[in-house]
PDB file of N, CA and C in Angstrom:
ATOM      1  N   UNK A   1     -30.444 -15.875  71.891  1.00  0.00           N
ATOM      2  CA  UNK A   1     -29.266 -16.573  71.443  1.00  0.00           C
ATOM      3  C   UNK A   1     -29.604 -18.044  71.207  1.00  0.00           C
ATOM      4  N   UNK A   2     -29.253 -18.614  70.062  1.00  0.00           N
ATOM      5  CA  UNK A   2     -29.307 -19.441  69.883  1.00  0.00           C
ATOM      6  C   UNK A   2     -28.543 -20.828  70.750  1.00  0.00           C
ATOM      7  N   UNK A   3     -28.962 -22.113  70.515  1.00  0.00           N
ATOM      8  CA  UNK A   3     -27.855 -23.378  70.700  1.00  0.00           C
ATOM      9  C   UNK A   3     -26.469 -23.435  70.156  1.00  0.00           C
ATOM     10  N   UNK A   4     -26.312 -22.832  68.940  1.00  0.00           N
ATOM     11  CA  UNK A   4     -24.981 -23.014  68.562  1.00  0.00           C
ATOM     12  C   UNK A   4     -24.142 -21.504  69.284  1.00  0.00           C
ATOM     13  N   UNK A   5     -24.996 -20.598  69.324  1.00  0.00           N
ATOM     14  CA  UNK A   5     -24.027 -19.549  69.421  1.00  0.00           C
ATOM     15  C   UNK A   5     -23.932 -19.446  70.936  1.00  0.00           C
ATOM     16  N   UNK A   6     -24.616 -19.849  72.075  1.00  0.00           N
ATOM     17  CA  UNK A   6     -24.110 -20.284  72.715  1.00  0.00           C
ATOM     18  C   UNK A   6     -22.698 -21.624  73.587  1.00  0.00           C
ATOM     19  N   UNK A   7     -23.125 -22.580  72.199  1.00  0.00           N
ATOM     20  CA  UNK A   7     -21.389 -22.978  72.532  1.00  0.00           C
ATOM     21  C   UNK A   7     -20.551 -22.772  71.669  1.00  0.00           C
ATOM     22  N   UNK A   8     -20.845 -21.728  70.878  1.00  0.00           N
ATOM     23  CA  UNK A   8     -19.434 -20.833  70.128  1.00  0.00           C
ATOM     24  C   UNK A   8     -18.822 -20.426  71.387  1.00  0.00           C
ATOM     25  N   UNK A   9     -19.711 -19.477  72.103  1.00  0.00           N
ATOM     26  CA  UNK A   9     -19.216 -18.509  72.922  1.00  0.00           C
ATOM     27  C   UNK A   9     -18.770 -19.404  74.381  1.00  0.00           C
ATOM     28  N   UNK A  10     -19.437 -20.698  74.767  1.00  0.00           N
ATOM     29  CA  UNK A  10     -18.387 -21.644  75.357  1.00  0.00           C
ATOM     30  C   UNK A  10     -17.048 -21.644  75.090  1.00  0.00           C
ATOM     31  N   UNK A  11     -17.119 -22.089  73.932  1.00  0.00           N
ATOM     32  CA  UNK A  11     -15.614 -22.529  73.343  1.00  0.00           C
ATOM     33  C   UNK A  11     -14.803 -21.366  73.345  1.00  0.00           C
ATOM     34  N   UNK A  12     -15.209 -20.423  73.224  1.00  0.00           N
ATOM     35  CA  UNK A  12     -14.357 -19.248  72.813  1.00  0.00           C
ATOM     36  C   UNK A  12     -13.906 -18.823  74.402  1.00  0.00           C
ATOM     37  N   UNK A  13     -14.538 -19.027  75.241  1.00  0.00           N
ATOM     38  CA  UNK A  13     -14.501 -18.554  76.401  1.00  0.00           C
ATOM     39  C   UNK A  13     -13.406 -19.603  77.215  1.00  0.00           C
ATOM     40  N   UNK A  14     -13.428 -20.926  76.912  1.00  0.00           N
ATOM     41  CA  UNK A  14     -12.494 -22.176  77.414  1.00  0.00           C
ATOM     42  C   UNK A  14     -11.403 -21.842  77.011  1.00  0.00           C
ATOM     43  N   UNK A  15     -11.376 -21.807  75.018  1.00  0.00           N
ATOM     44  CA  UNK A  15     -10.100 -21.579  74.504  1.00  0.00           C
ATOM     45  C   UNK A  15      -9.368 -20.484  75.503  1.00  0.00           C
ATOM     46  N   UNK A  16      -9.583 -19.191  75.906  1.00  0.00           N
ATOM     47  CA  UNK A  16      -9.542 -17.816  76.497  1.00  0.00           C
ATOM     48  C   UNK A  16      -8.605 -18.315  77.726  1.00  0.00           C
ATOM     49  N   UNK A  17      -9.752 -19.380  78.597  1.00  0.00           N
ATOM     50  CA  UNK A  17      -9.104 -19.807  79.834  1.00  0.00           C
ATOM     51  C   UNK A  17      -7.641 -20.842  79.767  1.00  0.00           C
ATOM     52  N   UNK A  18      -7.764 -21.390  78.911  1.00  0.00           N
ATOM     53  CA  UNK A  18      -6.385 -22.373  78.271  1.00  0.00           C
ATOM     54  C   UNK A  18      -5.411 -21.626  78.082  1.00  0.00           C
ATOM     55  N   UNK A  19      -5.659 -20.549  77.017  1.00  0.00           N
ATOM     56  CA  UNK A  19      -4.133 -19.837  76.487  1.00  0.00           C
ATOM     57  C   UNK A  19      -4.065 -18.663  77.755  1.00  0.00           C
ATOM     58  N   UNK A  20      -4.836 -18.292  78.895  1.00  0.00           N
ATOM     59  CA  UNK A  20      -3.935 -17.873  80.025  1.00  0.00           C
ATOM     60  C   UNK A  20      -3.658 -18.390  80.845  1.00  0.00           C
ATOM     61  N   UNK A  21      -3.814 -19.552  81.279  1.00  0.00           N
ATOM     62  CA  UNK A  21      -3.231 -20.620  81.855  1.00  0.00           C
ATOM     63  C   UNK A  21      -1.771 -21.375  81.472  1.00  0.00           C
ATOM     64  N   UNK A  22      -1.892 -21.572  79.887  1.00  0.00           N
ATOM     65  CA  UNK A  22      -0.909 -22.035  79.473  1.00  0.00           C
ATOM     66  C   UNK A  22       0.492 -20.677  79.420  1.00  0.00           C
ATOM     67  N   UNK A  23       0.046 -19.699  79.382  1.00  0.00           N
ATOM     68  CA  UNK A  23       0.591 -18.443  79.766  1.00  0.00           C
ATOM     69  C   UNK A  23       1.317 -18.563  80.621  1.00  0.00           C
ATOM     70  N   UNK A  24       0.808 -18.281  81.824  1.00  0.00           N
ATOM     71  CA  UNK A  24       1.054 -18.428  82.844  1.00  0.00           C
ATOM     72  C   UNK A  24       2.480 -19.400  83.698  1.00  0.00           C
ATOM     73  N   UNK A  25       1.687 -20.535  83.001  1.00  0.00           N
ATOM     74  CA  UNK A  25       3.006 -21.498  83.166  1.00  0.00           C
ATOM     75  C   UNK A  25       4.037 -21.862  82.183  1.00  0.00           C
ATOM     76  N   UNK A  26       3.855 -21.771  81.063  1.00  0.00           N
ATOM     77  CA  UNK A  26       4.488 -22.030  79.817  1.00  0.00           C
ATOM     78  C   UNK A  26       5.269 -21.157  78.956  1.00  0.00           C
ATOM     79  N   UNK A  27       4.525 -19.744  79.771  1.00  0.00           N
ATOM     80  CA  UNK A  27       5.137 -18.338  78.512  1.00  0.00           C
ATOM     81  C   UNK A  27       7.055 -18.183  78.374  1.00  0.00           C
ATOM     82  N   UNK A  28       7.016 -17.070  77.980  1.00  0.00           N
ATOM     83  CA  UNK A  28       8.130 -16.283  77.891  1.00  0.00           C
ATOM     84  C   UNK A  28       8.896 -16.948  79.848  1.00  0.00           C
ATOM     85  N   UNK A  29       8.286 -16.490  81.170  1.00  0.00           N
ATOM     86  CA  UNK A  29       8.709 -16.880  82.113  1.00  0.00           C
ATOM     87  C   UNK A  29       8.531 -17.997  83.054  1.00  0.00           C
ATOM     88  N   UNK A  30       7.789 -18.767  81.955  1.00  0.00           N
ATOM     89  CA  UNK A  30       6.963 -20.011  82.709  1.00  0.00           C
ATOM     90  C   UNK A  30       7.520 -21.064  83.234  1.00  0.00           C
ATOM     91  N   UNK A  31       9.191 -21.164  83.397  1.00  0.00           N
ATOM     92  CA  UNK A  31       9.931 -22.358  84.120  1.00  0.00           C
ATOM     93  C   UNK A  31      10.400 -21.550  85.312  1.00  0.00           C
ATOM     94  N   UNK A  32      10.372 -20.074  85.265  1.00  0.00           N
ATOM     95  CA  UNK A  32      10.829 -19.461  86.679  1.00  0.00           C
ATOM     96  C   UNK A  32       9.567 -19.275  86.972  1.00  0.00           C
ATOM     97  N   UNK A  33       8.356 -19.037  86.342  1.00  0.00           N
ATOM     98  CA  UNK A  33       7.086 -19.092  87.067  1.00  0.00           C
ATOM     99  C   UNK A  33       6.791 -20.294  87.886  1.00  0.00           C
ATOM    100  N   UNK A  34       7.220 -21.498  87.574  1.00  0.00           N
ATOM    101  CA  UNK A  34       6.760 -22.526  88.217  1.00  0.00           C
ATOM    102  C   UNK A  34       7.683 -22.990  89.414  1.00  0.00           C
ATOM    103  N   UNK A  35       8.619 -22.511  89.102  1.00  0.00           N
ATOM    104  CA  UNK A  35      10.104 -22.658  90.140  1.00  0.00           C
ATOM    105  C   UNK A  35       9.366 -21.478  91.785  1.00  0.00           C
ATOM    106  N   UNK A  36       8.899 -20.800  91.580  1.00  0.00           N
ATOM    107  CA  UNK A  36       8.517 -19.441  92.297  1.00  0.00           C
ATOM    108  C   UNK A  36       6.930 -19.704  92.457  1.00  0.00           C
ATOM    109  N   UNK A  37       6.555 -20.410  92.398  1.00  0.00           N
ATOM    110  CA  UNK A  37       5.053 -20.642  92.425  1.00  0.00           C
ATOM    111  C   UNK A  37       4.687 -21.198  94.302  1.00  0.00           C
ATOM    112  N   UNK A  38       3.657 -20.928  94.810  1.00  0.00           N
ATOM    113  CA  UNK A  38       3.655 -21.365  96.008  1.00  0.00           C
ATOM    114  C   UNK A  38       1.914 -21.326  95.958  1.00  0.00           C
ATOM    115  N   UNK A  39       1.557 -22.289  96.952  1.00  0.00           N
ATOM    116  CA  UNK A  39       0.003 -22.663  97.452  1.00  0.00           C
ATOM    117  C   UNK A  39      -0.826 -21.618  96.643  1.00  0.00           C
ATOM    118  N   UNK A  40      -0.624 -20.235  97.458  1.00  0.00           N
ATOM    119  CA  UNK A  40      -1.672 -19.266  97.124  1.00  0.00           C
ATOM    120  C   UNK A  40      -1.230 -18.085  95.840  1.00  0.00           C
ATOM    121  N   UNK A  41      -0.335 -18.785  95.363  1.00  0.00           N
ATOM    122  CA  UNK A  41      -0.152 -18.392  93.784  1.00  0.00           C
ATOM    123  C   UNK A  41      -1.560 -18.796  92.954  1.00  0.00           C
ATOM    124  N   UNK A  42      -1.044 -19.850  93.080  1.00  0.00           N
ATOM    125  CA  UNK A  42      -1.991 -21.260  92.307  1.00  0.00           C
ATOM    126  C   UNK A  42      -3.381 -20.857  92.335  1.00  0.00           C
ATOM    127  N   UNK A  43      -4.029 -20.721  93.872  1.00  0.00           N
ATOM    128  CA  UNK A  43      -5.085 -20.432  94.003  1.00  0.00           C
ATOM    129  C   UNK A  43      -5.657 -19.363  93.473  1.00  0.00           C
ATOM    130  N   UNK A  44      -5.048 -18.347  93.714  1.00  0.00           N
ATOM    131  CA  UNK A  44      -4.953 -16.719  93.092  1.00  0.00           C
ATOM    132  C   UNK A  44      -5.561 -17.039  91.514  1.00  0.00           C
ATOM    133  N   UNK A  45      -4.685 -17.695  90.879  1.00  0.00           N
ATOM    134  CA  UNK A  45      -4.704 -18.023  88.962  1.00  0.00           C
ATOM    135  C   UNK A  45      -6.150 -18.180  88.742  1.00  0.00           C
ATOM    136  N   UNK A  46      -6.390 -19.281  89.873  1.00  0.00           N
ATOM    137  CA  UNK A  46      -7.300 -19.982  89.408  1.00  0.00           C
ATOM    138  C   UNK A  46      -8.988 -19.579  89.477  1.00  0.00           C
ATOM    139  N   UNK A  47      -8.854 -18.568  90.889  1.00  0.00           N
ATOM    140  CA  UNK A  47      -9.642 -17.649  90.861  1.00  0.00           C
ATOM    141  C   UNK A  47      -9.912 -16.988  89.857  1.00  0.00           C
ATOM    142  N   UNK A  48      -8.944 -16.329  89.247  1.00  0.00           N
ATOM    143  CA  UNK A  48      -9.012 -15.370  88.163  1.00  0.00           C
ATOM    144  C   UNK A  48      -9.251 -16.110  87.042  1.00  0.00           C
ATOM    145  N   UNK A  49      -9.133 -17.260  86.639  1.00  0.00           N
ATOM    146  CA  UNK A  49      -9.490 -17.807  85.542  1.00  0.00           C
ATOM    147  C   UNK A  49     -11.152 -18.412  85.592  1.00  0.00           C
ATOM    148  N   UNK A  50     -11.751 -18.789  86.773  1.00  0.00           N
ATOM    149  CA  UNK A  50     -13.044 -18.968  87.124  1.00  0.00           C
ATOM    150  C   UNK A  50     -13.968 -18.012  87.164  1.00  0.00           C
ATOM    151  N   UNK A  51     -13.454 -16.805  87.303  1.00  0.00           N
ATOM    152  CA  UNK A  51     -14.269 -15.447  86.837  1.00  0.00           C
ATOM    153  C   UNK A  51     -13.639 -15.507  85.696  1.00  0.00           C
ATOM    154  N   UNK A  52     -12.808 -15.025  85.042  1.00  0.00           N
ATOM    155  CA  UNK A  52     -13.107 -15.148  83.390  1.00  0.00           C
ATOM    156  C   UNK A  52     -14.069 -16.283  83.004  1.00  0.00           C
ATOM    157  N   UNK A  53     -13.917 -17.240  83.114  1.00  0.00           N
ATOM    158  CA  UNK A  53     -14.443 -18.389  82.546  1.00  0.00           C
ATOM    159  C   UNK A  53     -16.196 -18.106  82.698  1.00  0.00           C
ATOM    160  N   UNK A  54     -16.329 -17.101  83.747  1.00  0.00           N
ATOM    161  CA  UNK A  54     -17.926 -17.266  83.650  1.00  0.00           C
ATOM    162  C   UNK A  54     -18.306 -15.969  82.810  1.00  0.00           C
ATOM    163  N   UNK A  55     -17.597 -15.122  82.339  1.00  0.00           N
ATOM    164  CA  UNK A  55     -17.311 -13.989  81.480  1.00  0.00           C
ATOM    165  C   UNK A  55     -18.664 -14.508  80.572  1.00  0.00           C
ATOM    166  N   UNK A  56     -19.386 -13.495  80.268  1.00  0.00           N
ATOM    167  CA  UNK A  56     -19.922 -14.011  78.132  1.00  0.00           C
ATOM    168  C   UNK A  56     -19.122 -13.196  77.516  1.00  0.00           C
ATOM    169  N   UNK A  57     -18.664 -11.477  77.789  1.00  0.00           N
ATOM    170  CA  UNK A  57     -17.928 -11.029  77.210  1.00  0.00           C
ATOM    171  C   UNK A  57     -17.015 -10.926  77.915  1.00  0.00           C
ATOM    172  N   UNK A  58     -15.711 -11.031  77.249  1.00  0.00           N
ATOM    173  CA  UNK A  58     -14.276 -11.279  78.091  1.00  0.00           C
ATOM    174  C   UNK A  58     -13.906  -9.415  76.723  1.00  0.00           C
ATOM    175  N   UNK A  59     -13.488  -8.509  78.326  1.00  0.00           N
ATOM    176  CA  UNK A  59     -12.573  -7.076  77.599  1.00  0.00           C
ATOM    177  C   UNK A  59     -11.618  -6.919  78.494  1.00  0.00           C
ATOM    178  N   UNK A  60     -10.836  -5.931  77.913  1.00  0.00           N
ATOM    179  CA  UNK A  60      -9.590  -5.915  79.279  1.00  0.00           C
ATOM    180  C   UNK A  60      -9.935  -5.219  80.764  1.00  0.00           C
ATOM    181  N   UNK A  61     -10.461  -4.280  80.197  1.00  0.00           N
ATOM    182  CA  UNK A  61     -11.524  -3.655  81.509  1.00  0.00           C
ATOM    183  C   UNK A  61     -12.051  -4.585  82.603  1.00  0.00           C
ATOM    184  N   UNK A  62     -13.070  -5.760  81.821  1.00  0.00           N
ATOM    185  CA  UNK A  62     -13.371  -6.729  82.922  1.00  0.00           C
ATOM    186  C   UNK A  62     -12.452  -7.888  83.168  1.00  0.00           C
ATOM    187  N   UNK A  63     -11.521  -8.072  82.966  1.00  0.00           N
ATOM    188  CA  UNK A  63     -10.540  -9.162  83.455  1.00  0.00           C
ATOM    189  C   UNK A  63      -9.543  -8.032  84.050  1.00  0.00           C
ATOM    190  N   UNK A  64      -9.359  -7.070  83.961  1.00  0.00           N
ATOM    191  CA  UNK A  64      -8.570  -6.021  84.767  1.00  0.00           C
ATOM    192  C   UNK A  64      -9.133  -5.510  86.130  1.00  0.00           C
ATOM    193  N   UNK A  65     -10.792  -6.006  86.566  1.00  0.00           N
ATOM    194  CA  UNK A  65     -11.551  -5.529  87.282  1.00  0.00           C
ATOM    195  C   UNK A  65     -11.120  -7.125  88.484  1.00  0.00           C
ATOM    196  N   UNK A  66     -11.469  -8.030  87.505  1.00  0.00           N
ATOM    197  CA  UNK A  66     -11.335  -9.038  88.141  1.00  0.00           C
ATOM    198  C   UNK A  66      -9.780  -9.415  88.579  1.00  0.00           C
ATOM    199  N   UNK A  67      -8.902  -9.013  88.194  1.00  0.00           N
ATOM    200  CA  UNK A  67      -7.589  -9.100  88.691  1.00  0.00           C
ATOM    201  C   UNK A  67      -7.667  -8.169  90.115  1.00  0.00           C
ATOM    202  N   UNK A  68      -7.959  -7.192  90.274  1.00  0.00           N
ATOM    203  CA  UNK A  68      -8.143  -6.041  91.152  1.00  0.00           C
ATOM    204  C   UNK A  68      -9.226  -7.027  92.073  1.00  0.00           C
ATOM    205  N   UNK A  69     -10.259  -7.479  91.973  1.00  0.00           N
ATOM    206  CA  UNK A  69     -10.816  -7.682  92.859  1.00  0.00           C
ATOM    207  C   UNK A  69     -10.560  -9.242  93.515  1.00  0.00           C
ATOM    208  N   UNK A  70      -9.787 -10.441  92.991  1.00  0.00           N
ATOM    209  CA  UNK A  70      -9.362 -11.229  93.997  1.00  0.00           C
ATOM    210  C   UNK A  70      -7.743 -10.466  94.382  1.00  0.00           C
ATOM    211  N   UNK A  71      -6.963 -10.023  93.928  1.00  0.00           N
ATOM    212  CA  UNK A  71      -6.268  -8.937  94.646  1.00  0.00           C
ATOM    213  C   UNK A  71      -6.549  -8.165  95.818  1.00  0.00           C
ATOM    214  N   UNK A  72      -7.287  -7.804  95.947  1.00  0.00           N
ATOM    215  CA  UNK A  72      -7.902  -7.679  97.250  1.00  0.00           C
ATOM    216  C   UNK A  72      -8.002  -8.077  98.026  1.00  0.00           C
ATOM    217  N   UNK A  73      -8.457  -9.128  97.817  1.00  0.00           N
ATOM    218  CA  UNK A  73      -8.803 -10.556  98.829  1.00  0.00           C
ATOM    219  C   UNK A  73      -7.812 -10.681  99.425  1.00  0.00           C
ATOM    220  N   UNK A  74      -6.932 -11.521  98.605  1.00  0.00           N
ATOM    221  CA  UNK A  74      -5.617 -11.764  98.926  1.00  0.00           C
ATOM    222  C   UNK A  74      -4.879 -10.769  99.242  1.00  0.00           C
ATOM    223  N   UNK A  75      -4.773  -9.483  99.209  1.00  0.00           N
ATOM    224  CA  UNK A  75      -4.039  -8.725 100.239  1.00  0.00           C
ATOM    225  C   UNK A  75      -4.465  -8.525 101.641  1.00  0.00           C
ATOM    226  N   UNK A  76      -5.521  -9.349 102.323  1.00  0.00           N
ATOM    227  CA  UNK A  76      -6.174  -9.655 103.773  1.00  0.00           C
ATOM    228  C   UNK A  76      -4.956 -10.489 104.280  1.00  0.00           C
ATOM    229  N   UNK A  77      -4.269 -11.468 103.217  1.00  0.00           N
ATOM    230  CA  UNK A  77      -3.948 -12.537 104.098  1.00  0.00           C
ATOM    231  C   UNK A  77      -2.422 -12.130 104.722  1.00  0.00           C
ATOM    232  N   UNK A  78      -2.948 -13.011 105.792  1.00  0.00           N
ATOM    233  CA  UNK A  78      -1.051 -12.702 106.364  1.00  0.00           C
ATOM    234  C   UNK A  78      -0.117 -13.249 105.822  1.00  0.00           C
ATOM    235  N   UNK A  79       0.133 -14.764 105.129  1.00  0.00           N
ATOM    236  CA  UNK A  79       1.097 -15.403 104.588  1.00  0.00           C
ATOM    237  C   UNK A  79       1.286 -14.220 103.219  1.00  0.00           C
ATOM    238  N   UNK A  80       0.461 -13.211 102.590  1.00  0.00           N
ATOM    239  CA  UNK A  80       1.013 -13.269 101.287  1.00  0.00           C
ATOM    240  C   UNK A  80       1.463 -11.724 101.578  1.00  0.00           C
ATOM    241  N   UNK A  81       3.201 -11.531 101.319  1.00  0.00           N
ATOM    242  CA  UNK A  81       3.825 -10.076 101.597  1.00  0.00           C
ATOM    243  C   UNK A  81       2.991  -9.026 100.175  1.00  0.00           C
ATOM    244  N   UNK A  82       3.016  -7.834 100.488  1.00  0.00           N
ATOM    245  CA  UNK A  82       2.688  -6.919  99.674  1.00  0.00           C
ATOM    246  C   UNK A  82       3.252  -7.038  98.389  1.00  0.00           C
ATOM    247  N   UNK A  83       4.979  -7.211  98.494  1.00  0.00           N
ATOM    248  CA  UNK A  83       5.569  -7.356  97.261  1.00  0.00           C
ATOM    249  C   UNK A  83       5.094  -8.425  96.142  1.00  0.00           C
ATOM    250  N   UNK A  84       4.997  -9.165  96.844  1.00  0.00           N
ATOM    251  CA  UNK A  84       4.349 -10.581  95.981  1.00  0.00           C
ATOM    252  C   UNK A  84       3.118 -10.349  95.108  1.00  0.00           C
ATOM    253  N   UNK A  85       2.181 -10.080  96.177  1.00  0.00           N
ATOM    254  CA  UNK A  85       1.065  -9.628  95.701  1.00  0.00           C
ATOM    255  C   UNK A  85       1.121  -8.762  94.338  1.00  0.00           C
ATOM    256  N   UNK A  86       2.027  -7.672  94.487  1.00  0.00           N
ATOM    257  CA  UNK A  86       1.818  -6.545  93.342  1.00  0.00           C
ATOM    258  C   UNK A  86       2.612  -7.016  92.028  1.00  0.00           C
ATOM    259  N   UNK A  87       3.711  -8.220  92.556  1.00  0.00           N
ATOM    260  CA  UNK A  87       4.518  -8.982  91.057  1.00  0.00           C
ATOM    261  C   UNK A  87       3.602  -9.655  90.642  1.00  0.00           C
ATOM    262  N   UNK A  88       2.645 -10.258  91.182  1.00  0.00           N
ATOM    263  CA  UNK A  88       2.022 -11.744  90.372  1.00  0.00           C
ATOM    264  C   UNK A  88       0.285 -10.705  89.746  1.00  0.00           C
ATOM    265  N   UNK A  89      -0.480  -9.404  90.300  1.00  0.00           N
ATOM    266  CA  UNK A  89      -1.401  -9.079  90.483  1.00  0.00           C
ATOM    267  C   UNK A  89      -0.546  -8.236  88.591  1.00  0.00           C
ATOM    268  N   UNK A  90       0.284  -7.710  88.931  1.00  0.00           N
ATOM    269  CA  UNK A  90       1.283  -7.090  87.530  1.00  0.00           C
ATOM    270  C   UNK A  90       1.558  -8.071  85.920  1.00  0.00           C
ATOM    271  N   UNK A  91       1.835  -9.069  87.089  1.00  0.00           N
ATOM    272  CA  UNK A  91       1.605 -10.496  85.542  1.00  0.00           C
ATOM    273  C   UNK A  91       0.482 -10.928  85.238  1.00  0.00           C
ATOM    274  N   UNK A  92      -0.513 -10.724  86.177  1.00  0.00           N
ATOM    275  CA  UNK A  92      -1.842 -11.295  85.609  1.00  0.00           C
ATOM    276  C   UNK A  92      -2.443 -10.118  84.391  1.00  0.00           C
ATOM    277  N   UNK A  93      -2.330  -9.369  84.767  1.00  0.00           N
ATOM    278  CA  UNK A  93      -2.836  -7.945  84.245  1.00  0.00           C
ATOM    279  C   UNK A  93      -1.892  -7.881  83.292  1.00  0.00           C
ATOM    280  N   UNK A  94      -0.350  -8.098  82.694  1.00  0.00           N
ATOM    281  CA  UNK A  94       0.051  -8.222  82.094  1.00  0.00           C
ATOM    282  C   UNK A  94      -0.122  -9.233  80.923  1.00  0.00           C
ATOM    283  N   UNK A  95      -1.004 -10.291  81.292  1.00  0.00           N
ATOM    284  CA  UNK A  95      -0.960 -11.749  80.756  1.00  0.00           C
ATOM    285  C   UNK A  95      -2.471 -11.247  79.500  1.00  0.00           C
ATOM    286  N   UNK A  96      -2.496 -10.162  79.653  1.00  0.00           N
ATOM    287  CA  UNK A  96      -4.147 -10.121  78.577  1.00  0.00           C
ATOM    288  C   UNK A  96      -3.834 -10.024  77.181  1.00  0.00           C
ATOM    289  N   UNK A  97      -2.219  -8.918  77.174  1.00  0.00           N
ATOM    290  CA  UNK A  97      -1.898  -8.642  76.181  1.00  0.00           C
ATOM    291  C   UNK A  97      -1.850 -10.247  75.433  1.00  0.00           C
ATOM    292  N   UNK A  98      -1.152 -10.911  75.691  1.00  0.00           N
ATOM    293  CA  UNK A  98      -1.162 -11.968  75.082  1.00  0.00           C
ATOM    294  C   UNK A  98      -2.067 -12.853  75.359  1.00  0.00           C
ATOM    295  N   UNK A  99      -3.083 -12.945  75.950  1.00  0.00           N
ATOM    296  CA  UNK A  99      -4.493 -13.099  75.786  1.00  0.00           C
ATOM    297  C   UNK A  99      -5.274 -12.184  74.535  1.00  0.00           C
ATOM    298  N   UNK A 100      -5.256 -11.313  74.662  1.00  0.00           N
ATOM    299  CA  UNK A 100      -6.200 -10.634  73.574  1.00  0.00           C
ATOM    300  C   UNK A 100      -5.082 -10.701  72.471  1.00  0.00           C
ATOM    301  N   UNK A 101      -4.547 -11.586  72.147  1.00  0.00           N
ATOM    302  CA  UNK A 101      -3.976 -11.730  70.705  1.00  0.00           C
ATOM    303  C   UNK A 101      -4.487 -12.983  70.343  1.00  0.00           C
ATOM    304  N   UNK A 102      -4.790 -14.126  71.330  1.00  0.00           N
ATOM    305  CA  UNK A 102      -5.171 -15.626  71.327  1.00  0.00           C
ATOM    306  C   UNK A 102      -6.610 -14.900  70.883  1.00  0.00           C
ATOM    307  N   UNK A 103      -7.503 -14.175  71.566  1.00  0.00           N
ATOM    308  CA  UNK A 103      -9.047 -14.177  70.978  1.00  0.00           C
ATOM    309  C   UNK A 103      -8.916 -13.280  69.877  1.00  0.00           C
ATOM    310  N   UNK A 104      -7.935 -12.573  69.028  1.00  0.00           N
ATOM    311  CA  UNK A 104      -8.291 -12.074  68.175  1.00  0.00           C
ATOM    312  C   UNK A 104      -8.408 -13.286  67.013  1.00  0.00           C
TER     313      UNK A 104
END
């Protein structure tokens, strides 16, 4: 791989992390997302956006793997109830669709 096509695939990979981030907080539910947001929300996102971000290929499979696996994690902890877990673990996994319309 070349110099350039390596920071194509930077950029493409940042852009990726921006429009689910901006998702996240900005979408269709993103003023009750932020109203409902707490410590280990935040953290959760951001996890999941730091494994995407180190992605070269970003598919739904592997950002669906990676939702599942800090999901996990975070179902160890005691502060975070089950319910929570499975609404926000449901929006992340939900959030590709309109992710994989930003990388098309």
């Amino acid at each position: 791989m070349t110099k350039t096509e390596n920071m194509i695939g930077a950029g493409i990979g940042l852009a990726a992390v921006a429009a689910l981030g901006t998702y996240f907080l900005y979408g269709k539910k993103g003023a009750e997302n932020r109203k409902k947001i707490t410590g280990w929300t935040l953290k959760m996102k951001g996890e999941v956006l730091e494994k995407v971000e180190d992605l070269k290929e970003i598919s739904e499979e592997a950002y669906y793997a990676i939702v599942d696996e800090v999901a996990i994690r975070y179902a160890r902890l005691d502060r975070v109830s089950a319910s929570e877990l499975k609404h926000l673990t449901e929006e992340l996994k939900g959030a590709w669709v309109h992710l994989g319309r930003q990388l098309r």
